[in-house]
N, C-alpha and C. Protein backbone atom coordinates (compact mmCIF):
# COMPACT_ATOMS: atom_id res chain seq x y z
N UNK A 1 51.46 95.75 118.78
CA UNK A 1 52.72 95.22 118.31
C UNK A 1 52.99 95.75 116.91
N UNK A 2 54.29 96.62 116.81
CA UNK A 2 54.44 96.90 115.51
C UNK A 2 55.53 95.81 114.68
N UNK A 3 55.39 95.23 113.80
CA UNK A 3 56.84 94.58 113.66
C UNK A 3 58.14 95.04 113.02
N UNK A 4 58.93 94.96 113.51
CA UNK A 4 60.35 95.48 113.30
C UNK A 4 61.09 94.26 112.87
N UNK A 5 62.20 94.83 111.79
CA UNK A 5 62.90 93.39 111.45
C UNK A 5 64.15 93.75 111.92
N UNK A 6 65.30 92.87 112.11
CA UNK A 6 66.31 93.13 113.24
C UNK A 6 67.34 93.92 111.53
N UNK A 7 68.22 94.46 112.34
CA UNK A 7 69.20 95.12 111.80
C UNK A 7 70.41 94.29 111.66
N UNK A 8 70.53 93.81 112.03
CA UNK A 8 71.96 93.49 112.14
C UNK A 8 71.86 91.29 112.24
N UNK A 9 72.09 90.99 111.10
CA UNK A 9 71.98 89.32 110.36
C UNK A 9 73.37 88.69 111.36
N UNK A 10 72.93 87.33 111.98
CA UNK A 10 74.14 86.42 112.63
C UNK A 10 74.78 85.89 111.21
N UNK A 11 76.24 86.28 111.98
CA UNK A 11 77.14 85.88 110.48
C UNK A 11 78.28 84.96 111.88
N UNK A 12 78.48 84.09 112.00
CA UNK A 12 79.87 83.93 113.01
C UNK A 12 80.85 83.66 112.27
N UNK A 13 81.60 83.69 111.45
CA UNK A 13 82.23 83.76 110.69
C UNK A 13 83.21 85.12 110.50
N UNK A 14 81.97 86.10 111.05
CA UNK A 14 82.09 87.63 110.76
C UNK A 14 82.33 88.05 112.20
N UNK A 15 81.55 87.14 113.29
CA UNK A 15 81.92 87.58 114.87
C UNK A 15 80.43 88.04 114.99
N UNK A 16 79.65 88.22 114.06
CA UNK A 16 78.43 88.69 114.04
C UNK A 16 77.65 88.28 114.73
N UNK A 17 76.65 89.26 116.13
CA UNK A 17 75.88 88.21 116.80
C UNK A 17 74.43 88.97 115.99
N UNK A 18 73.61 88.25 115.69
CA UNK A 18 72.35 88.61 115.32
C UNK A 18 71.66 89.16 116.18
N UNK A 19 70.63 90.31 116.04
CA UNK A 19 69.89 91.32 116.78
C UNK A 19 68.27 90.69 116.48
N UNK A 20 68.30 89.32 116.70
CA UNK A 20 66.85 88.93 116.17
C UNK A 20 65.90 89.43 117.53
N UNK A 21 66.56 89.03 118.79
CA UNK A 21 66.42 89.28 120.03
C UNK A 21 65.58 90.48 119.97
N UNK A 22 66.59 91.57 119.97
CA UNK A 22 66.74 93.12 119.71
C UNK A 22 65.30 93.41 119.18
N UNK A 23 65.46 92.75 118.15
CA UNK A 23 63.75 93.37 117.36
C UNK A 23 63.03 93.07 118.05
N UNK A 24 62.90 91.73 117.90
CA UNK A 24 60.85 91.49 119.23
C UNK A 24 60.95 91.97 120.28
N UNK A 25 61.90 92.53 120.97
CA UNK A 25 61.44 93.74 121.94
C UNK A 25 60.90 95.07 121.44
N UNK A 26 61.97 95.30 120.74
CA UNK A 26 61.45 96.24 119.80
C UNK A 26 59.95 96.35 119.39
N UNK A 27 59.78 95.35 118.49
CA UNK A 27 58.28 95.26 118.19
C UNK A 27 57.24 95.19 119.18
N UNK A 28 57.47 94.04 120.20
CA UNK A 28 56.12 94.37 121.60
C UNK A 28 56.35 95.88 121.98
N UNK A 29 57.31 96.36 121.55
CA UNK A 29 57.69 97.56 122.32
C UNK A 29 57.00 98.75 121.46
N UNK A 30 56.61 98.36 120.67
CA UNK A 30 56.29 99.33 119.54
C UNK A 30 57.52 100.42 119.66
N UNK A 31 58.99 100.12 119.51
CA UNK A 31 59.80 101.00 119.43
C UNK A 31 60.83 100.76 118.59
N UNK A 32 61.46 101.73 117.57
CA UNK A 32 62.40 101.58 116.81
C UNK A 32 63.27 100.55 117.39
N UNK A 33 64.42 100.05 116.39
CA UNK A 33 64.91 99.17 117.01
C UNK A 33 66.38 99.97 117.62
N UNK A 34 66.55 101.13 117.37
CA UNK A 34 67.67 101.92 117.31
C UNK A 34 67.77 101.96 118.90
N UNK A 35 66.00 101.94 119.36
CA UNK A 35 66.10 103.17 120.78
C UNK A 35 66.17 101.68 121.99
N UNK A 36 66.57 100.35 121.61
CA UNK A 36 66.98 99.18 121.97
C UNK A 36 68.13 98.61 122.22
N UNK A 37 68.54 98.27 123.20
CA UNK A 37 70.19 97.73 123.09
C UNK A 37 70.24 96.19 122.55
N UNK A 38 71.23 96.08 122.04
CA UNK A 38 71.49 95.01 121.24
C UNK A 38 72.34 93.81 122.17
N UNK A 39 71.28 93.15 123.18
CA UNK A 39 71.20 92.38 124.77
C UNK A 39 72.24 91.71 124.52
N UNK A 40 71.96 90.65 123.11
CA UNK A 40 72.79 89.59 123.33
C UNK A 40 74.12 89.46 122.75
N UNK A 41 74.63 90.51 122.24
CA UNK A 41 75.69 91.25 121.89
C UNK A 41 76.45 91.00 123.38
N UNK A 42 75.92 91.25 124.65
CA UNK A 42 77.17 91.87 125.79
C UNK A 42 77.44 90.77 126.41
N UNK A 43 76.91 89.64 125.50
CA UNK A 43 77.53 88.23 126.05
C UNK A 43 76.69 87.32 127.36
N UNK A 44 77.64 86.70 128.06
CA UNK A 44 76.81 85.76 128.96
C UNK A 44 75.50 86.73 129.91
N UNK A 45 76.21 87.98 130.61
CA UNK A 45 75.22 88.63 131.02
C UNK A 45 74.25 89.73 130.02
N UNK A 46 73.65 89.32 129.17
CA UNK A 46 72.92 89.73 127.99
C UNK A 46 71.34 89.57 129.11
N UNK A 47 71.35 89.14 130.02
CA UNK A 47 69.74 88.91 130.53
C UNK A 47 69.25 90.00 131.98
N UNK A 48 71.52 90.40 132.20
CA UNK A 48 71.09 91.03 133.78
C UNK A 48 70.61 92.69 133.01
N UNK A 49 71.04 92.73 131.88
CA UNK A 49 71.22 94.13 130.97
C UNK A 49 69.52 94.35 130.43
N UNK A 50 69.17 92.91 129.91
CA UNK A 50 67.62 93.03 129.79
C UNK A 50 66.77 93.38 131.01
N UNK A 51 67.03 92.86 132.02
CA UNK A 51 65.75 92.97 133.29
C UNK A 51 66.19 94.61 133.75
N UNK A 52 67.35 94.97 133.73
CA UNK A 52 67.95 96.42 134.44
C UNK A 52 67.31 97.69 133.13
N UNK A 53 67.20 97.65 132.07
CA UNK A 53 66.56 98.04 130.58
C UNK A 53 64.74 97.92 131.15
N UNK A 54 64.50 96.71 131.19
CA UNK A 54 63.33 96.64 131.15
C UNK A 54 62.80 97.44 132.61
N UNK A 55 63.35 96.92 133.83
CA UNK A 55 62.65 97.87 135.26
C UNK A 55 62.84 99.77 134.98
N UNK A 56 63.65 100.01 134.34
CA UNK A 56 63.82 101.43 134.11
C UNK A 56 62.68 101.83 133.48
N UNK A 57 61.63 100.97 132.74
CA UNK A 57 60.45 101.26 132.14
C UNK A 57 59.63 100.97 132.51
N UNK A 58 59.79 100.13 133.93
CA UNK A 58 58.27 99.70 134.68
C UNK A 58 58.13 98.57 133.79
N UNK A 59 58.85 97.78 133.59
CA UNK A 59 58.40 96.26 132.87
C UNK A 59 59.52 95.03 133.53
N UNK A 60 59.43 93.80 133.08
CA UNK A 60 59.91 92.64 133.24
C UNK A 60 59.70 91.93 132.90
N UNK A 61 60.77 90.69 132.57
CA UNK A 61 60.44 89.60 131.69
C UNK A 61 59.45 88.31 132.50
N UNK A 62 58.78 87.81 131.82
CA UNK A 62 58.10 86.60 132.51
C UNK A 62 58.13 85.64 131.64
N UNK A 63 59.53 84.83 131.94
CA UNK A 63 59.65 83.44 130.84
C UNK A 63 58.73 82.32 131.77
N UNK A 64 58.80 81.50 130.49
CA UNK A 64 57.81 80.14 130.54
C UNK A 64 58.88 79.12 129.69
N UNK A 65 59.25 78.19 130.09
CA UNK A 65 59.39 77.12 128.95
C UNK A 65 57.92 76.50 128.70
N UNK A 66 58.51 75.68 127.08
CA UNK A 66 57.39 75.10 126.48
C UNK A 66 56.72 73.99 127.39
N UNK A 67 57.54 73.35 128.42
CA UNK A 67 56.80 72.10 129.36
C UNK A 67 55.85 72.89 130.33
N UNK A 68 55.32 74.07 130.62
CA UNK A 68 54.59 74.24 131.14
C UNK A 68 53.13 75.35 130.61
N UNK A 69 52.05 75.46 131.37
CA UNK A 69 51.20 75.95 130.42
C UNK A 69 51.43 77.72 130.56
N UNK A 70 50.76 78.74 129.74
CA UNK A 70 51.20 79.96 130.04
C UNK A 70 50.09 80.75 130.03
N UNK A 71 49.81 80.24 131.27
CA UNK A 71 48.82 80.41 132.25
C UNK A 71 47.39 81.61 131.88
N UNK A 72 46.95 81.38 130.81
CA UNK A 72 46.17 82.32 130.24
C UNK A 72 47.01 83.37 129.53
N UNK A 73 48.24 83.33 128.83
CA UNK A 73 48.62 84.42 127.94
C UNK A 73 48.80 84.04 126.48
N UNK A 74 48.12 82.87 126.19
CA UNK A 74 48.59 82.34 124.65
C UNK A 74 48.21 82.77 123.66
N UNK A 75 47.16 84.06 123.90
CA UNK A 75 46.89 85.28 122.98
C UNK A 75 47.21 86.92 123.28
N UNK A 76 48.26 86.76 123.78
CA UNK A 76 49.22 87.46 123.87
C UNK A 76 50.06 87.63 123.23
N UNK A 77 51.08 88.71 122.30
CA UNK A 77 52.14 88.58 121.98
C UNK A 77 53.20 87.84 122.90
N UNK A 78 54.29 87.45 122.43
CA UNK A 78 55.59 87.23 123.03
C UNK A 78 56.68 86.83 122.47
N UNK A 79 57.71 87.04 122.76
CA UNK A 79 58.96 86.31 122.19
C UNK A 79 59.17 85.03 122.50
N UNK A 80 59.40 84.24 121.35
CA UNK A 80 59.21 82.76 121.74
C UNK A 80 60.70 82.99 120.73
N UNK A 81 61.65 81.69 121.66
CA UNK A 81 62.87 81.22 120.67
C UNK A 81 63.73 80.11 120.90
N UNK A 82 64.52 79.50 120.22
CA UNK A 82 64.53 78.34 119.77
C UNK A 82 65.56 77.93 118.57
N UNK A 83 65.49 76.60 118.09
CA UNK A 83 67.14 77.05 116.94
C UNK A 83 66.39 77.32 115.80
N UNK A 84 66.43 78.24 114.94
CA UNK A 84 66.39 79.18 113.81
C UNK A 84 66.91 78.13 112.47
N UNK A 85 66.17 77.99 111.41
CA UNK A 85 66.40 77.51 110.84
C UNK A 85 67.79 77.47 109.45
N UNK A 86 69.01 78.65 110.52
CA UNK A 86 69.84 78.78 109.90
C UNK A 86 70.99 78.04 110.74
N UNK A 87 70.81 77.48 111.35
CA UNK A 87 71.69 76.53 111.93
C UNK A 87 71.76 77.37 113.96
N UNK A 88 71.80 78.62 114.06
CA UNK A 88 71.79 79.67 115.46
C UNK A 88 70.49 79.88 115.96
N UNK A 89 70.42 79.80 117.12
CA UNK A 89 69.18 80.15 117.87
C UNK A 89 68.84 81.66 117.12
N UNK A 90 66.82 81.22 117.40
CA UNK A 90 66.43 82.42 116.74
C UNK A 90 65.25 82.79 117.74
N UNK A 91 64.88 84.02 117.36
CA UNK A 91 63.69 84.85 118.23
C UNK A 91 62.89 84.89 117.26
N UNK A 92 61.65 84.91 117.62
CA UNK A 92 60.46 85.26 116.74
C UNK A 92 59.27 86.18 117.96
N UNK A 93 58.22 87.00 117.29
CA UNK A 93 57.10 87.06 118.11
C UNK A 93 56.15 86.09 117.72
N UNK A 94 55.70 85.85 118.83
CA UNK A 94 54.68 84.59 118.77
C UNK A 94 53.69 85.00 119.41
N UNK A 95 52.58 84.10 118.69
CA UNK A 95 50.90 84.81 119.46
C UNK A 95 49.75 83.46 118.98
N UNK A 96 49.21 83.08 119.87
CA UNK A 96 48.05 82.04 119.66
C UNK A 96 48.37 80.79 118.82
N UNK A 97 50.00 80.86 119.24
CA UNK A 97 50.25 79.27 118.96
C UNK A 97 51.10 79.01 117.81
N UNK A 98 51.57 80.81 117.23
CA UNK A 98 52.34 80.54 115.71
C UNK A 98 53.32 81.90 115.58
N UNK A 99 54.44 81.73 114.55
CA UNK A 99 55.20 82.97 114.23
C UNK A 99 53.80 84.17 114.38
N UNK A 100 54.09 85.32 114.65
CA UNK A 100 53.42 86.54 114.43
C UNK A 100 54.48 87.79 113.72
N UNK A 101 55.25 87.68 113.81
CA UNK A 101 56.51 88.30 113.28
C UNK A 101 57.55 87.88 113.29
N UNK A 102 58.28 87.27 111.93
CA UNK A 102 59.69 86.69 111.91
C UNK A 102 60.17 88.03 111.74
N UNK A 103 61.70 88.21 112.77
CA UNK A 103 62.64 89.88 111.94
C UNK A 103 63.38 89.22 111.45
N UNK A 104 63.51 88.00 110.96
CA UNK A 104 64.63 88.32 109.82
C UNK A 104 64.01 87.95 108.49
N UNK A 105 64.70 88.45 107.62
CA UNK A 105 64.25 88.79 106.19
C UNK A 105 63.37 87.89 105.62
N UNK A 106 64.27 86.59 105.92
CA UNK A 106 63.84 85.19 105.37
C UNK A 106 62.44 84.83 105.78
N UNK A 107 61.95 84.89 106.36
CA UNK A 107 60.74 85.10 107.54
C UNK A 107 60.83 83.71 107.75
N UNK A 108 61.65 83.09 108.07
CA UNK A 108 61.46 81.48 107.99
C UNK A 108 61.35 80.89 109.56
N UNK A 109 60.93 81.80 110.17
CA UNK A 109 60.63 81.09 111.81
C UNK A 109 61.57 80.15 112.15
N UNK A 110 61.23 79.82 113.42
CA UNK A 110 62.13 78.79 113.60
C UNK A 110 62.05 77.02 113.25
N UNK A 111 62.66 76.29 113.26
CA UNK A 111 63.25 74.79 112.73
C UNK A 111 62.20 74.00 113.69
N UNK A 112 61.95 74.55 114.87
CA UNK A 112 60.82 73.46 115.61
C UNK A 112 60.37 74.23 116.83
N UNK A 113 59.60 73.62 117.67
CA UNK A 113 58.90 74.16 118.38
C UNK A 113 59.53 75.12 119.62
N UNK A 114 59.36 75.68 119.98
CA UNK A 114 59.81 77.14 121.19
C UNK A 114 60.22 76.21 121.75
N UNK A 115 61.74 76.94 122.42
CA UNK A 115 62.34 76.41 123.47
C UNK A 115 61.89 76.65 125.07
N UNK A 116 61.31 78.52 124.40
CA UNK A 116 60.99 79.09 125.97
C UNK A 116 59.94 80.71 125.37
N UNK A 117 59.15 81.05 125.84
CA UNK A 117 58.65 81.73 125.65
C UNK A 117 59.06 83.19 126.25
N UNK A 118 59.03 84.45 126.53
CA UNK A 118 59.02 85.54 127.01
C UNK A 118 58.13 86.60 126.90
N UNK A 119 57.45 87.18 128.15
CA UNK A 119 56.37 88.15 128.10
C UNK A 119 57.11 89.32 128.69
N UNK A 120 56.47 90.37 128.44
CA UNK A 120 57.41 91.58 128.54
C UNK A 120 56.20 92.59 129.20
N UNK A 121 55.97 92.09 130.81
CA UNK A 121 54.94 92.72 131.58
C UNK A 121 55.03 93.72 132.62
N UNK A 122 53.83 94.39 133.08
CA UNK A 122 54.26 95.60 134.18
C UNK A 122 55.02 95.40 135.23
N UNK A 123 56.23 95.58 136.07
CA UNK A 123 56.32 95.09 136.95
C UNK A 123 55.59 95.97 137.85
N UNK A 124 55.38 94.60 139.20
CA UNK A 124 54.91 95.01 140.08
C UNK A 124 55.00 95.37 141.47
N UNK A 125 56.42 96.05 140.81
CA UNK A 125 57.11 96.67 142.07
C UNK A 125 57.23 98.43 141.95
């Protein structure tokens, strides 16, 4: 995991959607954040654009919400997110139970505990 901090800060005010998303793929991805599309930018279907992104690379998402256990991966990286302590849902990478990389500047993780987790694994198709 390299960490990447997102490019582009949620302003709504500005119409601005934040690329916090964007980065922790980025980062599990060990890939610039440039060579990433910016998911939640394309609106409600921001998730069919992630899984169609991710199978082109032989990967897929494997969410978990926090009510269930994650099943032997809790030392694993992952994107865990949740409301952001700037008032907008935020992404963080998470690993063994804590922030592992905040991308935004502030590094201020999020306001309370994961809403839902995300692993970014081989698919096996």
């Amino acid at each position: 995991m390299t960490p990447v901090d997102q490019a582009v800060l949620h302003d709504q005010e500005l119409g601005k959607v934040g690329d916090c998303f964007r980065a922790c793929v980025a980062s599990l991805l060990d890939l610039p954040i440039a060579d990433v599309p910016h998911f939640v930018a394309k609106g409600e279907n921001w998730s069919v654009a992630l899984v169609e992104w991710l199978a082109a690379r032989g990967l897929e998402p494997l969410c978990f919400d926090t009510r269930i256990a994650l099943f032997g991966r809790e030392h694993e990286p992952c994107i865990a997110s949740g409301d952001g302590p700037r008032g907008a849902k935020h992404s963080v990478v998470w690993c063994d139970g804590e922030v592992a990389h905040d991308p935004h500047p502030s590094r201020g993780g999020l306001a309370g505990e994961p809403e839902w987790f995300m692993y970014l694994v081989e698919s096996e198709n």
